[in-house]
C-alpha atoms as a PDB file:
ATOM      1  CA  UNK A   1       9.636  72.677  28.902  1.00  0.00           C
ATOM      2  CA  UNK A   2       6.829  74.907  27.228  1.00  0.00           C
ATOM      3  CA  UNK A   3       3.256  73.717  27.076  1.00  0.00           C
ATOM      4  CA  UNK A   4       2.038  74.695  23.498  1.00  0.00           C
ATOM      5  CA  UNK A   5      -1.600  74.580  22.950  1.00  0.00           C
ATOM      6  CA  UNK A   6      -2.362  73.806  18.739  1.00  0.00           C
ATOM      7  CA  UNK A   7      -6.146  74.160  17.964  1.00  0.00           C
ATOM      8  CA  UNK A   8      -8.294  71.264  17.008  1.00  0.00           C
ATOM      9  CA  UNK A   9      -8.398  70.457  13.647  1.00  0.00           C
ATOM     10  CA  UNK A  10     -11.999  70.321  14.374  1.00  0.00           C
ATOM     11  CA  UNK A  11     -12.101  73.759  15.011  1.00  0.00           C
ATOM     12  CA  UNK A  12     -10.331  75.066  12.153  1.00  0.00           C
ATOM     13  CA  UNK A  13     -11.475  72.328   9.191  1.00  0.00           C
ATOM     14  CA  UNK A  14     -14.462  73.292   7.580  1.00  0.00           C
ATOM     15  CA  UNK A  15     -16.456  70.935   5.526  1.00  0.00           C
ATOM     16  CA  UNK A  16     -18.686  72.081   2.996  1.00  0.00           C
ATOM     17  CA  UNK A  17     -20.935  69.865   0.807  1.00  0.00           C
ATOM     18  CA  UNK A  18     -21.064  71.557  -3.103  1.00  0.00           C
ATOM     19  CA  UNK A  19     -23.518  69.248  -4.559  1.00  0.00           C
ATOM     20  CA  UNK A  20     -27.336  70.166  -5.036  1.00  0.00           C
ATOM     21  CA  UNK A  21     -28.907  66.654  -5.260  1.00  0.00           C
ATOM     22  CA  UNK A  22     -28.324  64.452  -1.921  1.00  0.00           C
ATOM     23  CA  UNK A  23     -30.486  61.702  -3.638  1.00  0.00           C
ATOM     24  CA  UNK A  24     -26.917  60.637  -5.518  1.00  0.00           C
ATOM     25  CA  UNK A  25     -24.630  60.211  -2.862  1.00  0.00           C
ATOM     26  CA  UNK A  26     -23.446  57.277  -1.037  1.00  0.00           C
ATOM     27  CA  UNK A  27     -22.784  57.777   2.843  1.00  0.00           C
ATOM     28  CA  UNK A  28     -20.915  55.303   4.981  1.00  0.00           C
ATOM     29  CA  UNK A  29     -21.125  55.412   8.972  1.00  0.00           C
ATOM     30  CA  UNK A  30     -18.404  53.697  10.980  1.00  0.00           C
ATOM     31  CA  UNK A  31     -18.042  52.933  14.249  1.00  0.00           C
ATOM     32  CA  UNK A  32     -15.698  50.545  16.306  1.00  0.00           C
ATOM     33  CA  UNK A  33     -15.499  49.640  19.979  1.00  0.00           C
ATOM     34  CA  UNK A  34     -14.590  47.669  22.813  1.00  0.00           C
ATOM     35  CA  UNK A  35     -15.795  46.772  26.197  1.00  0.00           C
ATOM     36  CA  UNK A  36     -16.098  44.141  28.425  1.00  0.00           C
ATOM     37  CA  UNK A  37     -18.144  42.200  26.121  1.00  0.00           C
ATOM     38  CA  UNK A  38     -15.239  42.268  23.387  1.00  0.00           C
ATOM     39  CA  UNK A  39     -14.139  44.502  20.130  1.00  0.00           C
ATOM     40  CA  UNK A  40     -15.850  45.283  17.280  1.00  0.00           C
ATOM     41  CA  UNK A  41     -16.557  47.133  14.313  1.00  0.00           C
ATOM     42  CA  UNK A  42     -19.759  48.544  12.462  1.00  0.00           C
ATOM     43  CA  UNK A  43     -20.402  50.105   8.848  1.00  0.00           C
ATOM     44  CA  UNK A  44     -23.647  51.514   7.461  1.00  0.00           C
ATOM     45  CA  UNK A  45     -23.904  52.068   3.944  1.00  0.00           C
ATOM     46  CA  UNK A  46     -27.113  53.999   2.062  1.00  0.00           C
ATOM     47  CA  UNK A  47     -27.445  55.226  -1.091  1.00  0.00           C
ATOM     48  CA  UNK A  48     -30.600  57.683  -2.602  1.00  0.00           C
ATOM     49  CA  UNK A  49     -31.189  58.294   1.175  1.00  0.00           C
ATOM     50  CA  UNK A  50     -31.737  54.168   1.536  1.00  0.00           C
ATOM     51  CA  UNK A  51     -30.199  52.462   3.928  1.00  0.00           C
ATOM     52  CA  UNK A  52     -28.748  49.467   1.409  1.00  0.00           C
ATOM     53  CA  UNK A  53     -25.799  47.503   3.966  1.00  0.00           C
ATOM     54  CA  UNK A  54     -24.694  47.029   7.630  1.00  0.00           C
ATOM     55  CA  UNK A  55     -22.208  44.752   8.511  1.00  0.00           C
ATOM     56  CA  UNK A  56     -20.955  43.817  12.006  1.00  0.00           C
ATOM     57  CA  UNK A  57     -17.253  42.445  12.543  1.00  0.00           C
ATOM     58  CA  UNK A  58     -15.790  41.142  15.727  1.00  0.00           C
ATOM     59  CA  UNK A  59     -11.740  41.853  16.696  1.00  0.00           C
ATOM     60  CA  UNK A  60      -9.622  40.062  19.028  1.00  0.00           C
ATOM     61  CA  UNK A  61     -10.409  40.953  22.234  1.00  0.00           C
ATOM     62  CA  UNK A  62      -6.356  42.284  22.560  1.00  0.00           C
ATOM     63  CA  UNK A  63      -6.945  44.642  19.604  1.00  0.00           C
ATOM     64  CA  UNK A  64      -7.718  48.697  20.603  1.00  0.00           C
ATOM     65  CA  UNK A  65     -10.672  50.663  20.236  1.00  0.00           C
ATOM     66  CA  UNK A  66      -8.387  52.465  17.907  1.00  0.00           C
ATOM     67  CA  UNK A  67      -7.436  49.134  15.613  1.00  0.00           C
ATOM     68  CA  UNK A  68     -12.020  48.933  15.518  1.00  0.00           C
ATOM     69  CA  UNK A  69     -12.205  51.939  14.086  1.00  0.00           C
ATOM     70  CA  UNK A  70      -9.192  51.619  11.400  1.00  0.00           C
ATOM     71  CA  UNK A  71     -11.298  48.175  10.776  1.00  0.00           C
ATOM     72  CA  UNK A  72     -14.136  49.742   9.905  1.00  0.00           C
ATOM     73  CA  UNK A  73     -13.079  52.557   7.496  1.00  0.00           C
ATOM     74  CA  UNK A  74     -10.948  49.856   5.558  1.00  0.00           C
ATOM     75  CA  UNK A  75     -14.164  47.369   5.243  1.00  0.00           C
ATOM     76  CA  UNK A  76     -16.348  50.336   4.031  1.00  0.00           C
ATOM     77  CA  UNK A  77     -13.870  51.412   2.108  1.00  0.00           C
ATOM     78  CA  UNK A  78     -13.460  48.039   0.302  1.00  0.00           C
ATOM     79  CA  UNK A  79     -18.075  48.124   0.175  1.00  0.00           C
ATOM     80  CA  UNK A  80     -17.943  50.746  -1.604  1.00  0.00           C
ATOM     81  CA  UNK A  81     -15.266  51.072  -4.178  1.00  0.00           C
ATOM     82  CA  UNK A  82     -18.189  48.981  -6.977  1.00  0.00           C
ATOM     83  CA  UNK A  83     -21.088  51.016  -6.084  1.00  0.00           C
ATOM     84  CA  UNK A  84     -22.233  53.139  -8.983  1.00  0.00           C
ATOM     85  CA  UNK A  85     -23.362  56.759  -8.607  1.00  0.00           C
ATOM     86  CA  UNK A  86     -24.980  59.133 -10.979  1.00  0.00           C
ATOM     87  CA  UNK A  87     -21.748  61.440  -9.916  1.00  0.00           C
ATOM     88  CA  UNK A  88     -19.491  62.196 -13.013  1.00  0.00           C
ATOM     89  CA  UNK A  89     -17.032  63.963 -10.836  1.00  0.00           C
ATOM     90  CA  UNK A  90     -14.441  61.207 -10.922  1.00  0.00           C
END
């Protein structure tokens, strides 16, 4: 069987940010882990460069580091969806 080595998306996705004003944007940080102490997730929400939200939410210690981290995209996902920007790029 042949070993085929495929880049990292990483290394061939290239993210560029078109807008001016950074003042008008809403960024979200995620994070989820687990260790001995148990399994959790953890959003961060700001908005005009403000941090506005954190919330903290603790798995079942049998769920994956993996299952944290799909945890917290969906809950900052579902933080977000009402917040209003000055963005007209809809």
């Amino acid at each position: 069987m042949e070993v085929k080595h495929k880049t990292h998306p990483a290394n061939t996705v290239e993210i560029t940010d078109v807008q001016e004003d950074d003042n008008q944007n809403i960024h979200v940080y995620t994070d989820g882990n687990k260790s001995e102490h148990g399994v959790g997730s953890r959003i961060a929400i700001s908005k005009d460069s403000k941090l506005i939200d954190t919330k903290n939410y603790k798995l079942n210690g049998r769920c994956s580091k993996k299952q944290a981290e799909q945890l917290a995209i969906l809950k900052a996902l579902e933080n977000i969806q009402f917040f209003e920007t000055n963005d007209k790029r809809h």
